[in-house]
Protein backbone atom coordinates (compact mmCIF):
# COMPACT_ATOMS: atom_id res chain seq x y z
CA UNK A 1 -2.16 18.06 86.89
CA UNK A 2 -3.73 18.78 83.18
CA UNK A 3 -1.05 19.72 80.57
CA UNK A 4 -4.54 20.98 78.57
CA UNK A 5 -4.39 17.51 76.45
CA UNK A 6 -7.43 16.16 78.34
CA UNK A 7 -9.40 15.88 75.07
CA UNK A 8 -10.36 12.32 73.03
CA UNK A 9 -8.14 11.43 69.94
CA UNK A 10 -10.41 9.03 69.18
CA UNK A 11 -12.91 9.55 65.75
CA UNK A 12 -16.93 9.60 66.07
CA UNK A 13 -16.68 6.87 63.06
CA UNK A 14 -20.73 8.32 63.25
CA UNK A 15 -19.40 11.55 61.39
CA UNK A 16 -19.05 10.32 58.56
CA UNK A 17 -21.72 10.49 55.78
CA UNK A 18 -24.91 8.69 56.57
CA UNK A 19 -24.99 7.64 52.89
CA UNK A 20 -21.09 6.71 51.90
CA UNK A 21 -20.42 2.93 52.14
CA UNK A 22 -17.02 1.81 52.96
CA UNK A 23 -15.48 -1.64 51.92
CA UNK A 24 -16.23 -3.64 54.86
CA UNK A 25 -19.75 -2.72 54.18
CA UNK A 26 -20.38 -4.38 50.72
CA UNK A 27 -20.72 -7.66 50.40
CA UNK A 28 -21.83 -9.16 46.90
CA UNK A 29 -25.26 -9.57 48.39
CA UNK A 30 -25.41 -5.43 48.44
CA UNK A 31 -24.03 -5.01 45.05
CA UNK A 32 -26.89 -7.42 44.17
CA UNK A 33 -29.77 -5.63 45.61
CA UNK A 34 -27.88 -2.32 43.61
CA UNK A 35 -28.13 -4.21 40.15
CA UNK A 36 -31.65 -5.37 41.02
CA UNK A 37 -32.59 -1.75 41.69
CA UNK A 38 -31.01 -0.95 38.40
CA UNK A 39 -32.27 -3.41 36.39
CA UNK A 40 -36.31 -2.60 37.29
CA UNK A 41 -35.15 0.92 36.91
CA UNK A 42 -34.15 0.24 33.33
CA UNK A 43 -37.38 -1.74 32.50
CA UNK A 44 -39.98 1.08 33.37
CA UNK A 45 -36.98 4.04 31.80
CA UNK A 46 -39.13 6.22 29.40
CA UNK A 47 -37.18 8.80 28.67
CA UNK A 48 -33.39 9.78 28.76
CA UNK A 49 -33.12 11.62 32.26
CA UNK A 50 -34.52 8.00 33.37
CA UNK A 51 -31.85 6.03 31.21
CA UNK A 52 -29.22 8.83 32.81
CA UNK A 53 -30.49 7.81 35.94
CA UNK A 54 -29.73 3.73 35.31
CA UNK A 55 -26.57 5.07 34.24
CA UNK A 56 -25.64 7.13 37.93
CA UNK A 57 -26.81 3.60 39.51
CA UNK A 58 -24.34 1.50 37.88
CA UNK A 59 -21.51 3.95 37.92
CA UNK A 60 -21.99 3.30 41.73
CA UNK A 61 -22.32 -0.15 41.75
CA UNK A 62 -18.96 -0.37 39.94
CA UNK A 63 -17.89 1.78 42.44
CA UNK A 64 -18.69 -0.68 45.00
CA UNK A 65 -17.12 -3.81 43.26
CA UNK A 66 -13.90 -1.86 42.52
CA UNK A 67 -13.86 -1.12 46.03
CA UNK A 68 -15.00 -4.10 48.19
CA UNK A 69 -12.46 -7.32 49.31
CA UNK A 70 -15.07 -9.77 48.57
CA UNK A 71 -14.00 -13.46 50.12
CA UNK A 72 -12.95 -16.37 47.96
CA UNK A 73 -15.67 -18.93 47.50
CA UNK A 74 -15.06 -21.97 48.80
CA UNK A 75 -15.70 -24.11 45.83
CA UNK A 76 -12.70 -23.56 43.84
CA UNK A 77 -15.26 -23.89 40.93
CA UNK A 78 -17.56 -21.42 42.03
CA UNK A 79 -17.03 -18.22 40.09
CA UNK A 80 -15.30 -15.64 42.36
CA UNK A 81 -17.89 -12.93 43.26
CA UNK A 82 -15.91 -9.60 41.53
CA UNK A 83 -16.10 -11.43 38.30
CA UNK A 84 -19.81 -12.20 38.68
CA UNK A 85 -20.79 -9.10 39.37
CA UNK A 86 -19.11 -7.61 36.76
CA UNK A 87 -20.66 -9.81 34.17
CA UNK A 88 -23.86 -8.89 34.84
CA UNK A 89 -22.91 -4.78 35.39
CA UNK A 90 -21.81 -5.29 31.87
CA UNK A 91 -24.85 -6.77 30.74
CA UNK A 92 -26.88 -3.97 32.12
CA UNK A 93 -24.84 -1.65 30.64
CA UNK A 94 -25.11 -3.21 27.01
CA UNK A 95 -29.29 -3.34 27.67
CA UNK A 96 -29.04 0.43 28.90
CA UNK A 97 -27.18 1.56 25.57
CA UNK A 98 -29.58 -0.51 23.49
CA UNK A 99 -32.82 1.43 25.16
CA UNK A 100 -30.82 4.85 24.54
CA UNK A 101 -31.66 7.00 21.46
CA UNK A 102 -31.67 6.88 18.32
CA UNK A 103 -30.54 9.97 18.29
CA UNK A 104 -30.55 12.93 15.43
CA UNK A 105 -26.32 12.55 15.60
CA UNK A 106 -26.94 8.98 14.22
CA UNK A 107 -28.39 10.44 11.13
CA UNK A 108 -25.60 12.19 10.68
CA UNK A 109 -23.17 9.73 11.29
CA UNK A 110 -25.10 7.49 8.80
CA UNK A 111 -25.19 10.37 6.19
CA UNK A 112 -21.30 11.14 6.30
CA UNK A 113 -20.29 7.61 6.12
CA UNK A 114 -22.45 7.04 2.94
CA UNK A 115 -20.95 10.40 1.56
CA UNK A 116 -17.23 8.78 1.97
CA UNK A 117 -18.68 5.76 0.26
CA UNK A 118 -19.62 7.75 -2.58
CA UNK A 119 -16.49 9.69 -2.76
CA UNK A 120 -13.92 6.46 -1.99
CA UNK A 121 -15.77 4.22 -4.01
CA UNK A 122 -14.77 3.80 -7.96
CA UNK A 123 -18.29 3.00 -9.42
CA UNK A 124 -18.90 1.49 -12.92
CA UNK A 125 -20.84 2.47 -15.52
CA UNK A 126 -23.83 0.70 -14.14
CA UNK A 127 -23.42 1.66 -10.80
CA UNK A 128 -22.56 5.66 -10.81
CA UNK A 129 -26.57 6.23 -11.92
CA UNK A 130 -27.56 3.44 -9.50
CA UNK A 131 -25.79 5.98 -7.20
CA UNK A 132 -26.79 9.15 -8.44
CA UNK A 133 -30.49 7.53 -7.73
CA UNK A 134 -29.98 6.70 -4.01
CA UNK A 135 -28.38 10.09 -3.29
CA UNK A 136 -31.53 12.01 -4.69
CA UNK A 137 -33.85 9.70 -3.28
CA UNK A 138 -32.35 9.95 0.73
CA UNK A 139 -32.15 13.85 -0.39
CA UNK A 140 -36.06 14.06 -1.13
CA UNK A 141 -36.62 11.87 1.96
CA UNK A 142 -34.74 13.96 4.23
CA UNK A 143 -36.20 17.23 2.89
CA UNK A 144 -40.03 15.86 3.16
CA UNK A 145 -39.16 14.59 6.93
CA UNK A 146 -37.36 17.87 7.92
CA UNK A 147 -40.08 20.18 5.49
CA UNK A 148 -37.08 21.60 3.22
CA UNK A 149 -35.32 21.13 -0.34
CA UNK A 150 -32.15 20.98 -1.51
CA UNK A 151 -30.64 21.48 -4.92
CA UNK A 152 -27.56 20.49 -6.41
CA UNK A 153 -25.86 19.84 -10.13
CA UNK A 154 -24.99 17.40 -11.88
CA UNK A 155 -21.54 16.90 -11.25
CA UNK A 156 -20.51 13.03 -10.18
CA UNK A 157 -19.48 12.68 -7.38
CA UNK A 158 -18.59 16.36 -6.21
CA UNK A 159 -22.28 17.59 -6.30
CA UNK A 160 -23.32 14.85 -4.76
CA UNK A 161 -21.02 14.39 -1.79
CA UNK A 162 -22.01 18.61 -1.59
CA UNK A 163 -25.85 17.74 -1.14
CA UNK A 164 -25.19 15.00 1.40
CA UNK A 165 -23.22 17.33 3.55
CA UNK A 166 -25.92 19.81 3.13
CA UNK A 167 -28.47 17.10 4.17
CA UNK A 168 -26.30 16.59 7.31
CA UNK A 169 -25.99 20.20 8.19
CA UNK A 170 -29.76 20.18 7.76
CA UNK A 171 -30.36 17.64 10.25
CA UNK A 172 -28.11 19.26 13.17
CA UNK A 173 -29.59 22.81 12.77
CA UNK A 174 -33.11 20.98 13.57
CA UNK A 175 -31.53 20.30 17.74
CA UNK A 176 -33.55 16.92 16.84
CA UNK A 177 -34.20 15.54 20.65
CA UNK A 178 -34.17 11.92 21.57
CA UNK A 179 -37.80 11.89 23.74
CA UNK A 180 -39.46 14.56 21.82
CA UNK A 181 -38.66 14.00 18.42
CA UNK A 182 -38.41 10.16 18.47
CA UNK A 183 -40.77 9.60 15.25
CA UNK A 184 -38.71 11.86 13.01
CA UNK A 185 -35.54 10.52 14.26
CA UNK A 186 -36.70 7.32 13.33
CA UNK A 187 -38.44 8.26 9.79
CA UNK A 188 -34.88 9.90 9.39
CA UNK A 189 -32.86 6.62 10.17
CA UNK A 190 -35.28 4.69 7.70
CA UNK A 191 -34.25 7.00 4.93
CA UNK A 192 -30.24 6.24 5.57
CA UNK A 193 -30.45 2.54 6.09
CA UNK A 194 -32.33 2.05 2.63
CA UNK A 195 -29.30 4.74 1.21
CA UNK A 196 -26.92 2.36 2.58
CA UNK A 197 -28.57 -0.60 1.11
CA UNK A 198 -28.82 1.09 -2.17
CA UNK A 199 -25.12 2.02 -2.03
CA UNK A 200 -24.16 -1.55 -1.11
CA UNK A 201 -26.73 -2.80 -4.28
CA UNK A 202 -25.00 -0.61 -6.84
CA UNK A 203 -22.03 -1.97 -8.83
CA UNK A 204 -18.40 -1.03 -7.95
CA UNK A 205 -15.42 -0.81 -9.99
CA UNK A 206 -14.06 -4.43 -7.87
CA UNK A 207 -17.59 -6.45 -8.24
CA UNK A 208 -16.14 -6.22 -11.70
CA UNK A 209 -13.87 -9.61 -12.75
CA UNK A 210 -10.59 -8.91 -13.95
CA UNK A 211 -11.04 -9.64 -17.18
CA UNK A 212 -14.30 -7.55 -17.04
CA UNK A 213 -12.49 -4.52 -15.81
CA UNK A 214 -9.81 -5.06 -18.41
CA UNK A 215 -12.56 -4.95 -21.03
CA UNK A 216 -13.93 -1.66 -19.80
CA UNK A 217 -10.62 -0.07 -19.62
CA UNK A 218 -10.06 -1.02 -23.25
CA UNK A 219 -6.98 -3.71 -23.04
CA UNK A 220 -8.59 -5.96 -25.55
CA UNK A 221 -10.17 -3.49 -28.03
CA UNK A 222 -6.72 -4.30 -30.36
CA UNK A 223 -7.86 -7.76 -30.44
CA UNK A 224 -10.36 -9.06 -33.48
CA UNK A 225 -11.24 -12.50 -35.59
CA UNK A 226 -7.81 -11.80 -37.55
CA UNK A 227 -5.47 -11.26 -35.16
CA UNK A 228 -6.74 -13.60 -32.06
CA UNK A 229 -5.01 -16.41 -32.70
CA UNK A 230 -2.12 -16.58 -29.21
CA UNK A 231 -4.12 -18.54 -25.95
CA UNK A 232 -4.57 -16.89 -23.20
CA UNK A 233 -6.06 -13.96 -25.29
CA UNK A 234 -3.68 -11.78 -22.72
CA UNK A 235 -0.94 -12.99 -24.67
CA UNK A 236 -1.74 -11.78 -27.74
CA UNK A 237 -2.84 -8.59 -26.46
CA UNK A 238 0.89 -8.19 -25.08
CA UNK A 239 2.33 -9.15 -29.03
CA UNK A 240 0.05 -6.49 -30.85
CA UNK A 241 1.30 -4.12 -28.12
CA UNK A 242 4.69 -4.71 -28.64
CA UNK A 243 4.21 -4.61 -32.38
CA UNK A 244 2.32 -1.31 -31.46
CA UNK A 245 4.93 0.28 -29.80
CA UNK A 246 2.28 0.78 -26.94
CA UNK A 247 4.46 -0.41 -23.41
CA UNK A 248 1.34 0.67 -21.47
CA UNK A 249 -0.58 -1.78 -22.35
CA UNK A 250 2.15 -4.33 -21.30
CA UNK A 251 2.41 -2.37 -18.11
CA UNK A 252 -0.88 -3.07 -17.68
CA UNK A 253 -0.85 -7.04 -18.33
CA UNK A 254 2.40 -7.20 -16.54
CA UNK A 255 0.95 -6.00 -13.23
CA UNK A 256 -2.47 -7.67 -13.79
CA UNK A 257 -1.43 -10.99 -14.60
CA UNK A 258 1.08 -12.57 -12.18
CA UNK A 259 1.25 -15.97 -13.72
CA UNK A 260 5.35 -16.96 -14.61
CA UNK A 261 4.57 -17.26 -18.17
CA UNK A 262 2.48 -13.97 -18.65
CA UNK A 263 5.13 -12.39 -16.46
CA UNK A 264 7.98 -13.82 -18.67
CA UNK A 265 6.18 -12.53 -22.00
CA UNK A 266 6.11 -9.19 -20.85
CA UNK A 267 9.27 -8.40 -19.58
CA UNK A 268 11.06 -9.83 -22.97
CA UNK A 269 8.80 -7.34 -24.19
CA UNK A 270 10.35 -4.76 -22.30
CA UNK A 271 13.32 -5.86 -23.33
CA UNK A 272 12.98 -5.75 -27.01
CA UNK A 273 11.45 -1.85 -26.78
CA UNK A 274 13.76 -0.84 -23.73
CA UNK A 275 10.87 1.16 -23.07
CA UNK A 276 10.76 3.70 -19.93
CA UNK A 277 7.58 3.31 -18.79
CA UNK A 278 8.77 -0.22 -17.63
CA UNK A 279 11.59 1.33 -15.38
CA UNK A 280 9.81 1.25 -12.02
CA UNK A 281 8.36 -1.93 -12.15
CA UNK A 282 11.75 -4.00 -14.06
CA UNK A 283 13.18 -2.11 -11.28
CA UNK A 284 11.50 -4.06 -8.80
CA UNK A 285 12.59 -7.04 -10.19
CA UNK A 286 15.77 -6.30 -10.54
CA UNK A 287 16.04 -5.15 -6.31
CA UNK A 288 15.10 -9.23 -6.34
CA UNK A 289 18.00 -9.80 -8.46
CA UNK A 290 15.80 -10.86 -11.75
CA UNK A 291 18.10 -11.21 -14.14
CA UNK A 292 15.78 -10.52 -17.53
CA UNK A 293 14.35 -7.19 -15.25
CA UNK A 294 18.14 -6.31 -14.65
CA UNK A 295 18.62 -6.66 -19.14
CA UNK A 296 15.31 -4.49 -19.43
CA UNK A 297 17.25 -2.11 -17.03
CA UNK A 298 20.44 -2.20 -19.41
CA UNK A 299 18.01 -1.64 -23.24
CA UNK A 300 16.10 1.10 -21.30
CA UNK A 301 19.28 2.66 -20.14
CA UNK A 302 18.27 5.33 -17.50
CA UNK A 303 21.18 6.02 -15.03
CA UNK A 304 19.00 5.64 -12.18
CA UNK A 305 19.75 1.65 -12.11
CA UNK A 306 23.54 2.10 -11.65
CA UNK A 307 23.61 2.46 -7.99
CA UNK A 308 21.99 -0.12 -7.20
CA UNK A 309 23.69 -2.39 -10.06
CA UNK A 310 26.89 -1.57 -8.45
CA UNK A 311 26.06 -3.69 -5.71
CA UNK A 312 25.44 -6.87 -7.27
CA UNK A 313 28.27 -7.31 -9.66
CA UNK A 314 31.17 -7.87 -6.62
CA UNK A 315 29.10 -11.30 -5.56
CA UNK A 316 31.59 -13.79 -6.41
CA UNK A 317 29.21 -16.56 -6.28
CA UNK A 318 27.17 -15.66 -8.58
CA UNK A 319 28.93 -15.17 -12.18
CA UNK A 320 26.44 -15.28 -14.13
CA UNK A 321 24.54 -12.31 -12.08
CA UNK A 322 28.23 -10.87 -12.57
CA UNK A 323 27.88 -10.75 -16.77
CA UNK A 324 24.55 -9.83 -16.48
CA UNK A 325 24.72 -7.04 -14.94
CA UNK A 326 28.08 -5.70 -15.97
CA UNK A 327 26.73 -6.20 -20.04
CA UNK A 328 24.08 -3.68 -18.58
CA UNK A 329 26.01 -1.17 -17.04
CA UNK A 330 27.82 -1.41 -20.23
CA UNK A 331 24.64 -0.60 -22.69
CA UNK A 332 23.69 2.18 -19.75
CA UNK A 333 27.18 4.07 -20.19
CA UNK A 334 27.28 5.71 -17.11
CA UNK A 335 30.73 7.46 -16.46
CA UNK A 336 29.69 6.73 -12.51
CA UNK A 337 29.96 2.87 -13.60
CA UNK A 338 33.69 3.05 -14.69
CA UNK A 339 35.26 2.21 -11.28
CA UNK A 340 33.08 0.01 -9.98
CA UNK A 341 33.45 -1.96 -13.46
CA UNK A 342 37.11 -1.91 -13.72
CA UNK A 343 37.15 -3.10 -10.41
CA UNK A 344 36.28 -6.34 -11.60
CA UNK A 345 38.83 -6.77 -14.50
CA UNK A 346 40.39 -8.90 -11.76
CA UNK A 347 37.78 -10.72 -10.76
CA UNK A 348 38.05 -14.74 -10.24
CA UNK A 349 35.96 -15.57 -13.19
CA UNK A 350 37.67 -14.75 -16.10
CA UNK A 351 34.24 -14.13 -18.29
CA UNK A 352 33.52 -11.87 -15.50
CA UNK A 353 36.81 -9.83 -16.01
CA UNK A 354 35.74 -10.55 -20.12
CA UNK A 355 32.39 -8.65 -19.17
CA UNK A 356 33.70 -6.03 -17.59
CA UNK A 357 36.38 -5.11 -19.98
CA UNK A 358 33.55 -4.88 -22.56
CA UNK A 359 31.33 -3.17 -20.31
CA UNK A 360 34.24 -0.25 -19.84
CA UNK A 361 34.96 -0.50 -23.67
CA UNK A 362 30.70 0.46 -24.04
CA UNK A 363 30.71 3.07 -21.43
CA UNK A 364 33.70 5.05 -23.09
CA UNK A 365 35.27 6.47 -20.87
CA UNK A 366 39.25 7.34 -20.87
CA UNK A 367 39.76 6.55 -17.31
CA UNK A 368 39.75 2.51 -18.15
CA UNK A 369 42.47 3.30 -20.84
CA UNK A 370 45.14 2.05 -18.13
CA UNK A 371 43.79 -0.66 -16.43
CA UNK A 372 42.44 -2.07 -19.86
CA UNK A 373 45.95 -1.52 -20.69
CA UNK A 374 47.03 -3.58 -17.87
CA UNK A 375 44.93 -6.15 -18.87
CA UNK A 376 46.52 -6.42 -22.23
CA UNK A 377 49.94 -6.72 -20.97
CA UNK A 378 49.12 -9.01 -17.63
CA UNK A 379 46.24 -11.01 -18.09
CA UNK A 380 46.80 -14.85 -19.15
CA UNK A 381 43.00 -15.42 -20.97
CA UNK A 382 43.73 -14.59 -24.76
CA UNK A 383 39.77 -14.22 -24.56
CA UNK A 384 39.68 -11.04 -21.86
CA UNK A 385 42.67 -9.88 -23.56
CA UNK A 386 40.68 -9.82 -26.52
CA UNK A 387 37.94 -8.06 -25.12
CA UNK A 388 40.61 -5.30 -23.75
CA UNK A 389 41.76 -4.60 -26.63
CA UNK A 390 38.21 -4.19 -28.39
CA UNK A 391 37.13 -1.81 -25.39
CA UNK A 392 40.32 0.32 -26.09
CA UNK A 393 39.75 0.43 -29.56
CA UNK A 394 35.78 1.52 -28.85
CA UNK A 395 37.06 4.20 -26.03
CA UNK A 396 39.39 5.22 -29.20
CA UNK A 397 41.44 8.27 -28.05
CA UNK A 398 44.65 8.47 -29.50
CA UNK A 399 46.08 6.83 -26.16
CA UNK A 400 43.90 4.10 -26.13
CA UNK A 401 44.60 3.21 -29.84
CA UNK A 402 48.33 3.19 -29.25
CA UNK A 403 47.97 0.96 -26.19
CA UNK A 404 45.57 -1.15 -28.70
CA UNK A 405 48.56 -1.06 -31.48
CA UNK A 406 51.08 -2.36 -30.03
CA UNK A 407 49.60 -5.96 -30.33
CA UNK A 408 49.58 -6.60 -33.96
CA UNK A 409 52.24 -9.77 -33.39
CA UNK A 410 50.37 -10.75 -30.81
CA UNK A 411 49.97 -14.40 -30.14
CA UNK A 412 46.14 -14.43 -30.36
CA UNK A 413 44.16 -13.45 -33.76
CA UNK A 414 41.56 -12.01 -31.62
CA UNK A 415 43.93 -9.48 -30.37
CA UNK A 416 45.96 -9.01 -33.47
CA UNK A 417 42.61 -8.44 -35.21
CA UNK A 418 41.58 -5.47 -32.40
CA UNK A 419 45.17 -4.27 -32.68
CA UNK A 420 44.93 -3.54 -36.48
CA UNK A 421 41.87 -1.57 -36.15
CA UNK A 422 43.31 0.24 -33.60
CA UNK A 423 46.52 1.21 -35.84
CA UNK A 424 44.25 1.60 -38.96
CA UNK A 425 42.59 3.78 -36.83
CA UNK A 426 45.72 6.08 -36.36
CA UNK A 427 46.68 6.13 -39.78
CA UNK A 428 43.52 7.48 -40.93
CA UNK A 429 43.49 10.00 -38.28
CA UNK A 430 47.28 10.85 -39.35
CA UNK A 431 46.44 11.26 -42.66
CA UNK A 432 43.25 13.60 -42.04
C-alpha cells in the first residue's frame, strides 16, 4: 500500500553545474594544465582586459589548490604538491603585475612623494636652488607632455610643494588610460624619475658633517687667531660662551658633542651661570641621578626640580647623593622642600642631617624653627648642632633667634659663635 513516499531521495549528482569542479576532481596535474593556460595567456596579453583576464584564471586556480586534498608524495623529499603549486601561482602573479601599467596614478604617486621630500627635507644652502631647479624643470616637463603651464612664486618651499600638487591634479583630470595613452604615461614617468634623482643629487641639511653644520649655524663665528688657543676648538667655543653670557651656545655643544669631557665642560658651565635655558636638559641628567646636573639644578633654582629631588635624598646608601641634593634644595628655597628636608635631620649620616639643617636654614622657612630646635638640644655632633644653630639664625624670626640664644655657654665655639649672632641679633632689633 503507498503512503505517497514512493519517490527517490537519492541526488542526480548530474545536476550540478557542468562547469564547477569539486575536490575529488583536481588533482595537481589539473591545476597544472590551469597555470599552463595562464601562463601562455599572459605571454600574448596586450592590453589590460587581457592582463584582467590572467588575473580571473589564477584567482581560480587558487581556488582549486585551496580546495583540493592533494596526496602526500611518497618521497618524503619530494616537495608536497599544495606548496608547489603555490610557488609557481605566485610567480605568475609577480610576472602579471610586472606586465600591468604604468599607469597615470603612478605619476602621481611619484609626484606627491617628491613633494613630501621637498617639504620634510631641511636643504642647505647649496641644495634649496639645486631644488628649486628640479621642481621647475619636472613642472615644464609635465606641462609640455600634458600641453599646459603652470605658474607659481617664489616662495621656498610653500610655492613649490603648491606647483607640484597642481602638477598632480593636472595629471588626474587628463583620465590618462593604461592601453591608450601608454607613450605619455611613460614620457610622464621619465620626467619624475629624473625629479627624484635630482632630489636625491641635491645637498641636505644631514649630508652636512657635524662640524660643517655647526659652521653654518654660526657656533664657531666667536672663535679667531686670538682667542683659539683650547683643543678641541669645541672647547673653547664653550669658554667664550660662558664668558659671553650666551648658554645657547653651550646648549648647543652640550647636545652635539657627547664625549665625557665635552659633556663635563659644559655642564660646569651651567653651573657657574645657573642659567635656565639648561633646565630641561640638566634635568635629564639629574632623572639619572648626575650629581653635577642635580648642582646646575640647585644655581638655576627653578622649583620645578623639587619633586623629583625629594625622591632621592631618603636613599640611605648613597650619602653623598644625600648632600648633594639637599645643598640644592637648599639654594632652590622652596617652602614645598621644608618637610621633606627636615625629615632627614635624623638621618644615619650625620653630614646628611648637617646638610639638611643648612638646607632648611637656606630655604627660610619658620616651620624648621622646632625641629632645628630639637636638633640643638638632642643631637650629639657639635658639627650638625652647629649647622642648626646657623639655619636658625638665617630663618631669623624672633623665635628662632631665641632658640639660637640660648647657646652662648655652649660647649662648642661653633655654636657659641651662631648663638651670639643670634642674641646680637635681638639686641639690635630691641633697640630699633
Amino acid at each position: 500500500m503507498s503512503d505517497g513516499s514512493d519517490e527517490t531521495d537519492e541526488t542526480d549528482e548530474t545536476d550540478a553545474p557542468a562547469d564547477e569542479e569539486t575536490a575529488v576532481d583536481v588533482t595537481p596535474e589539473t591545476v597544472d594544465e590551469r597555470l599552463d593556460e595562464a601562463e601562455t595567456a599572459l605571454e600574448a596579453a596586450e592590453t589590460e582586459t587581457d592582463l584582467d583576464d590572467v588575473e580571473a584564471t589564477l584567482d581560480a586556480a587558487e581556488t582549486q589548490i585551496e580546495n583540493a586534498s592533494f596526496p602526500e608524495p611518497d618521497d618524503e623529499d619530494e616537495e608536497p604538491p599544495a606548496e608547489r603549486l603555490t610557488g609557481r601561482l605566485e610567480e605568475l602573479r609577480d610576472q602579471l603585475e610586472q606586465q600591468r601599467g604604468p599607469y597615470g596614478s603612478d605619476v602621481i604617486d611619484a609626484i606627491e612623494a617628491g613633494s613630501g621630500t621637498v617639504t620634510d627635507t631641511r636643504w642647505t644652502e647649496d641644495g634649496e636652488p639645486e631644488v628649486v631647479t628640479a621642481t621647475e624643470t619636472l613642472t615644464e616637463s609635465v606641462g609640455d607632455t600634458l600641453d599646459t603651464s603652470f605658474e607659481y612664486g617664489s616662495d621656498f618651499p610653500e610655492d613649490y610643494t603648491d606647483a607640484l600638487d597642481s602638477v598632480a591634479t593636472a595629471v588626474t583630470d587628463a583620465g590618462l588610460d593604461a592601453d591608450d595613452d601608454t607613450d605619455t604615461i611613460a614620457a610622464l614617468l621619465a620626467a619624475t624619475d629624473a625629479f627624484a634623482d635630482a632630489l636625491e643629487a641635491a645637498e641636505e641639511w644631514d649630508d652636512l658633517t657635524v662640524v660643517e653644520q655647526l659652521t653654518v649655524e654660526g657656533f664657531y663665528d666667536r672663535l679667531d687667531s686670538d682667542n683659539r688657543k683650547d683643543f678641541p676648538p669645541e672647547l673653547g667655543v664653550v669658554r667664550i660662551a660662558e664668558h659671553e653670557n650666551d648658554p645657547e651656545r653651550i646648549l648647543t655643544a652640550f647636545e652635539t658633542f657627547d664625549s665625557e669631557f665635552m659633556q663635563d665642560n659644559c655642564v660646569e658651565a651651567f653651573r657657574r651661570l645657573g642659567a635656565p635655558e639648561a633646565y630641561d636638559a640638566m634635568e635629564g641628567l639629574a632623572q639619572r641621578r648626575d650629581r653635577p646636573a642635580i648642582e646646575v639644578l640647585g644655581k638655576i633654582g627653578d622649583d620645578a626640580a623639587c619633586e623629583m629631588l625629594h625622591d632621592y635624598i631618603s636613599d640611605e646608601s648613597n650619602p653623598p647623593l644625600q648632600k648633594t641634593v639637599l645643598k640644592t634644595l637648599g639654594e632652590i628655597g622652596s617652602p614645598e622642600s621644608t618637610q621633606p628636608v627636615a625629615n632627614r635631620l635624623v638621618a644615619e649620616d650625620y653630614e646628611v642631617r648637617s646638610q639638611a639643617a643648612r638646607a632648611l636654614g637656606r630655604i627660610g622657612d619658620t616651620r624648621a624653627v622646632e625641629p632645628l630646635a630639637d636638633v640643638l638640644a638632642e643631637e650629639e655632633r657639635d658639627g650638625v648642632r652647629a649647622a642648626a644653630a646657623w639655619a636658625l639664625v638665617q630663618i631669623g624670626t624672633e623665635r628662632a633667634l631665641e632658640e639660637a640664644a640660648q647657646y652662648v655657654d655652649d660647649r662648642s665655639f661653633l655654636v657659641q659663635s651662631e648663638a651670639e649672632k643670634a642674641e646680637d641679633h635681638l639686641g639690635a632689633t630691641a633697640a630699633a
